[in-house]
Protein backbone atom coordinates (compact mmCIF):
# COMPACT_ATOMS: atom_id res chain seq x y z
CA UNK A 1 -46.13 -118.38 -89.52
CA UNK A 2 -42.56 -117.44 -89.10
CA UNK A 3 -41.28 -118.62 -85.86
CA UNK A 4 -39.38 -115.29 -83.60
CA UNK A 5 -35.99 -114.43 -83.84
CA UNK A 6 -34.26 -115.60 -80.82
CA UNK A 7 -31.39 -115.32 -81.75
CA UNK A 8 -30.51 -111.53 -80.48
CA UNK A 9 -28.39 -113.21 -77.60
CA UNK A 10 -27.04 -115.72 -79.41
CA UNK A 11 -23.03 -116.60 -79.01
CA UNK A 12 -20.58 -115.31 -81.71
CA UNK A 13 -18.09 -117.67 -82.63
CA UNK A 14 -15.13 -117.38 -85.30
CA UNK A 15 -12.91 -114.42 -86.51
CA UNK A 16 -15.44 -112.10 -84.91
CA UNK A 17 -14.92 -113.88 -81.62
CA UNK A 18 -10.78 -114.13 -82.12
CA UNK A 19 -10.70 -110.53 -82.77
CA UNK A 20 -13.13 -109.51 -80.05
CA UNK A 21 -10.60 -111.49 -77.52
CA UNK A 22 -8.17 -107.96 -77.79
CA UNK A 23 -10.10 -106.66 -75.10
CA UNK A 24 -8.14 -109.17 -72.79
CA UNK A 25 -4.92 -107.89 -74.56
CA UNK A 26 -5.82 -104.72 -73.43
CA UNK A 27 -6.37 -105.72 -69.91
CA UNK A 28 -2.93 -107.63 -69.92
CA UNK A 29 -1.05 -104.18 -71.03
CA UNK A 30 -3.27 -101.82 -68.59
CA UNK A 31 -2.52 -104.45 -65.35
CA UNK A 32 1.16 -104.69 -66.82
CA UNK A 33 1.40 -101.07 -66.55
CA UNK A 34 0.11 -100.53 -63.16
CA UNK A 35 0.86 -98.32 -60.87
CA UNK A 36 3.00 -96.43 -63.13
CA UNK A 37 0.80 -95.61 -66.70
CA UNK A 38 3.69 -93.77 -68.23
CA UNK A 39 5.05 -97.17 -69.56
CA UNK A 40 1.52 -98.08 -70.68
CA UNK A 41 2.12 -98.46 -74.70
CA UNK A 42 -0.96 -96.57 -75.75
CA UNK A 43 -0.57 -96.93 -79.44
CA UNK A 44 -0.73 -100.90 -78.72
CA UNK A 45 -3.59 -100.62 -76.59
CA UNK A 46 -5.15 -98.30 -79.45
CA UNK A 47 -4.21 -101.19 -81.99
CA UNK A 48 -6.16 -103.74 -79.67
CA UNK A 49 -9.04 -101.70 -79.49
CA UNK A 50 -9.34 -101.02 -82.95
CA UNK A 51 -8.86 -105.01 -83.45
CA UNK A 52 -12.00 -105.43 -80.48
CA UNK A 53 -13.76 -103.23 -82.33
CA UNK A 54 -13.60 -104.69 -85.44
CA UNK A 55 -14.58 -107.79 -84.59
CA UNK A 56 -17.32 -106.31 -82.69
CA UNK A 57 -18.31 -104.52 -86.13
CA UNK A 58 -17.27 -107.61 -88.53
CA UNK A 59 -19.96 -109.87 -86.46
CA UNK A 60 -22.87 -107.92 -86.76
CA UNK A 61 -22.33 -107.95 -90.76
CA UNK A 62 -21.55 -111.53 -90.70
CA UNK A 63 -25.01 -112.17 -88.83
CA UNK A 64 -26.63 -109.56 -90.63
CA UNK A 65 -25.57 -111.66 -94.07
CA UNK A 66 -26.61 -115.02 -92.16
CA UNK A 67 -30.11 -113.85 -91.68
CA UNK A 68 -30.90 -112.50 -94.69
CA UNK A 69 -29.40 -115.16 -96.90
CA UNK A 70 -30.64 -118.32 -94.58
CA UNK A 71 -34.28 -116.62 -94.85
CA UNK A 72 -34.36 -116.29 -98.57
CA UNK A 73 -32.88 -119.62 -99.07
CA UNK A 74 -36.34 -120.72 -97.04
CA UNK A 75 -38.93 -118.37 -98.53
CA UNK A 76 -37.58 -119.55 -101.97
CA UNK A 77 -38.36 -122.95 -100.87
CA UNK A 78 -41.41 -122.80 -99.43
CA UNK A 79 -42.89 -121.34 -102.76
CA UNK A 80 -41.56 -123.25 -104.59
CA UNK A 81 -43.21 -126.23 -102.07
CA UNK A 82 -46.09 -124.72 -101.92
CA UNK A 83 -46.46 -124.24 -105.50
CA UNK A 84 -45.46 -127.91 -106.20
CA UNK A 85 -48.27 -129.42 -103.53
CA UNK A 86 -51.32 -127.43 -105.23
CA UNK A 87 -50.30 -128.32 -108.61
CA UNK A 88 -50.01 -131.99 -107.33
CA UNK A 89 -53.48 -132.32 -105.48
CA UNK A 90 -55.09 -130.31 -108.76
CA UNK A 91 -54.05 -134.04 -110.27
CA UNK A 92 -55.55 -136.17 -107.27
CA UNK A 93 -58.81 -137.51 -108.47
CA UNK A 94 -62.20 -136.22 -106.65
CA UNK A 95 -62.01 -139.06 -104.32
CA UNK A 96 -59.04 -138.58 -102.53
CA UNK A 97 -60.33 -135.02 -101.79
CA UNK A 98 -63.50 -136.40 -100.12
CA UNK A 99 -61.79 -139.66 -98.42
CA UNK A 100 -58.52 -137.19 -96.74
CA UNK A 101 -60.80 -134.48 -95.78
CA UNK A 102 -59.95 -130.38 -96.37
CA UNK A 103 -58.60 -129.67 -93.16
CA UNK A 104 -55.79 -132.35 -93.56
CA UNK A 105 -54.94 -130.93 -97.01
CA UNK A 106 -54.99 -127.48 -95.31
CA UNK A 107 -52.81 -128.61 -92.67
CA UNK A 108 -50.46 -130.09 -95.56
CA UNK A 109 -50.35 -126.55 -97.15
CA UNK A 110 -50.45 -124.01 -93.74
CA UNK A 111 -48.60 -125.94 -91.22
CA UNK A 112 -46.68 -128.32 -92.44
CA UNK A 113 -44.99 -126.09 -95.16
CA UNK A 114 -44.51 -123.57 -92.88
CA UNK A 115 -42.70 -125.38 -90.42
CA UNK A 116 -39.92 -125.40 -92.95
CA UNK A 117 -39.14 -122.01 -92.40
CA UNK A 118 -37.81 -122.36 -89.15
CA UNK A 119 -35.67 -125.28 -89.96
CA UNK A 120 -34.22 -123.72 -93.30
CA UNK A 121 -33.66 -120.52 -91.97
CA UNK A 122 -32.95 -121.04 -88.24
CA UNK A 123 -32.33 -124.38 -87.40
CA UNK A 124 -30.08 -124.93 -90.29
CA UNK A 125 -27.94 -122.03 -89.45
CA UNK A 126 -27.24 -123.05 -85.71
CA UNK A 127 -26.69 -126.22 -86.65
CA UNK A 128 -23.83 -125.44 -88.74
CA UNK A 129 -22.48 -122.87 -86.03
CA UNK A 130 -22.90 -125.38 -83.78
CA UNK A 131 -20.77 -127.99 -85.10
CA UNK A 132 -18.16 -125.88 -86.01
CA UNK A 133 -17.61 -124.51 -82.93
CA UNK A 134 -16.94 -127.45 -81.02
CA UNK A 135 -14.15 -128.30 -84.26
CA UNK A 136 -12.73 -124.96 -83.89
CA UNK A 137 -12.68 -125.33 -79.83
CA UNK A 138 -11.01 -128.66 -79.91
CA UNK A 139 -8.43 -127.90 -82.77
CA UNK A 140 -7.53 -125.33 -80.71
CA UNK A 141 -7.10 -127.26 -77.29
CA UNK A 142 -5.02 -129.84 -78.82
CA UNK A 143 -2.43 -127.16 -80.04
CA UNK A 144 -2.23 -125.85 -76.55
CA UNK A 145 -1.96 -129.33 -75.39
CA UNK A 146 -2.77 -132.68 -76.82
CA UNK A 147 -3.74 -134.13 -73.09
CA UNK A 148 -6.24 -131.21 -73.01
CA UNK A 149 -7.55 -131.78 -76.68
CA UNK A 150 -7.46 -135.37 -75.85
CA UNK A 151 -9.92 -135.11 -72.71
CA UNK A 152 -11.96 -132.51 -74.37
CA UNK A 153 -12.34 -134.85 -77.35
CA UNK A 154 -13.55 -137.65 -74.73
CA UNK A 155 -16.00 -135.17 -73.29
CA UNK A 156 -17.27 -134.36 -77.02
CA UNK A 157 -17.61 -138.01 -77.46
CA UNK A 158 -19.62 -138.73 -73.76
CA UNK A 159 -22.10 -136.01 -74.30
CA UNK A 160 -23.32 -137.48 -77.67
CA UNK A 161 -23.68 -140.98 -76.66
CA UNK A 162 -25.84 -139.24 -73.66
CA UNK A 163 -27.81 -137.45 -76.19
CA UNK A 164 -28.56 -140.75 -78.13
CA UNK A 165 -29.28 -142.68 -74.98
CA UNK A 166 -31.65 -140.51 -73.47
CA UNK A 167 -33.58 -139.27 -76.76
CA UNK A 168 -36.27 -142.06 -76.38
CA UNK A 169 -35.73 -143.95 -80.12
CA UNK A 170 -38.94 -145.96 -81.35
CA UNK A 171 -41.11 -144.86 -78.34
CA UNK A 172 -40.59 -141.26 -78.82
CA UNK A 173 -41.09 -141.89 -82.54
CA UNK A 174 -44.40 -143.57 -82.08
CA UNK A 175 -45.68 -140.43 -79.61
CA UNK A 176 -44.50 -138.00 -82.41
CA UNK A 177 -46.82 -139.83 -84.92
CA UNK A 178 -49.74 -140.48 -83.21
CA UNK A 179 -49.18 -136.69 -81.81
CA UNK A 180 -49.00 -135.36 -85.90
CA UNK A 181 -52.28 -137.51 -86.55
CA UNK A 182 -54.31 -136.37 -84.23
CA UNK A 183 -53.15 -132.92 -85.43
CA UNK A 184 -54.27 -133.82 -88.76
CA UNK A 185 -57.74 -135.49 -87.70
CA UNK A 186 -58.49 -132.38 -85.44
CA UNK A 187 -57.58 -129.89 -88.22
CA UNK A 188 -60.22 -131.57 -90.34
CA UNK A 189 -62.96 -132.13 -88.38
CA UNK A 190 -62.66 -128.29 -87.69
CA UNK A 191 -62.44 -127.25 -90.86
CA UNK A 192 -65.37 -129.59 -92.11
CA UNK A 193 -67.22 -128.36 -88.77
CA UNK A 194 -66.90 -124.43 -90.50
């Protein structure tokens, strides 16, 4: 069915993240202070940690509004799928049923549906995070210092022409299809076994 959350570790990024960076703030004025606390400004300090804080508090109700929007977004649409492929095979003629077997029709309906779920609502969502966090991270780097953005950028660039060289391209593909057939063809024999 629905695939687990694992996403209770997962790295904040964003305003949550900006604001959660006045803990190091705080750090600066406490070792600033040190050995003598009187000149520690503790109303500043205060400020920072009310900033941490709210960053802290401003990310769980960001991810809390992620969650719950990215899952109904995909339970919406696998209804609404779902609904759509039993209306269609209601309009296949008898002898499609008998020549594709129920267990590959079941398959259609239980497994392949489903795995939409963890796309819409998971997948989707990271991905998203995921590319604007590197955007945010090099924007960033390049107004500190272009040489820095500029290397960082070159990195960026490396590690994605890795990723496409060592993804497999046809081969892989061809493994993924024969793997999704045999899926299919054991899902059917089992249910037409039963």
């Amino acid at each position: 069915m629905a695939k687990k959350e694992s996403q209770d570790g997962k790295s904040k990024k964003g305003l949550p993240r900006l604001m959660e960076l006045a803990i190091y703030f705080i750090i600066q004025e406490i070792v600033g202070a040190y050995p003598d606390f009187s000149t520690l400004d503790v109303p500043k300090v205060l400020g920072y940690g009310g900033l941490a804080l709210g960053g802290v508090l401003l990310n769980v109700l960001l991810c809390t509004a992620s969650v719950e929007l990215s899952h109904i977004a995909a339970y919406g649409t696998l209804y609404q799928c779902k609904i759509n492929y039993v209306s269609h095979i209601t309009k296949l003629p008898l002898d499609y049923h008998l020549k594709m077997g129920s267990g590959k029709l079941r398959k259609v309906m239980d497994d392949n549906i489903e795995s939409l779920e963890g796309f819409i609502a998971h997948d989707l969502p990271n991905m998203i995070s995921a590319f604007v966090a590197p955007v945010v991270m090099l924007v960033l780097v390049f107004i500190v210092d272009w040489r820095f953005g500029l290397a960082t950028f070159v990195g960026i660039i490396v590690s994605f022409l890795m990723y496409g060289v060592t993804s497999g391209g046809n081969k892989t593909k061809k493994l993924m299809e024969d793997y999704q057939t045999s899926l299919e063809d054991m899902s059917n024999a089992s249910v037409e076994y039963i």
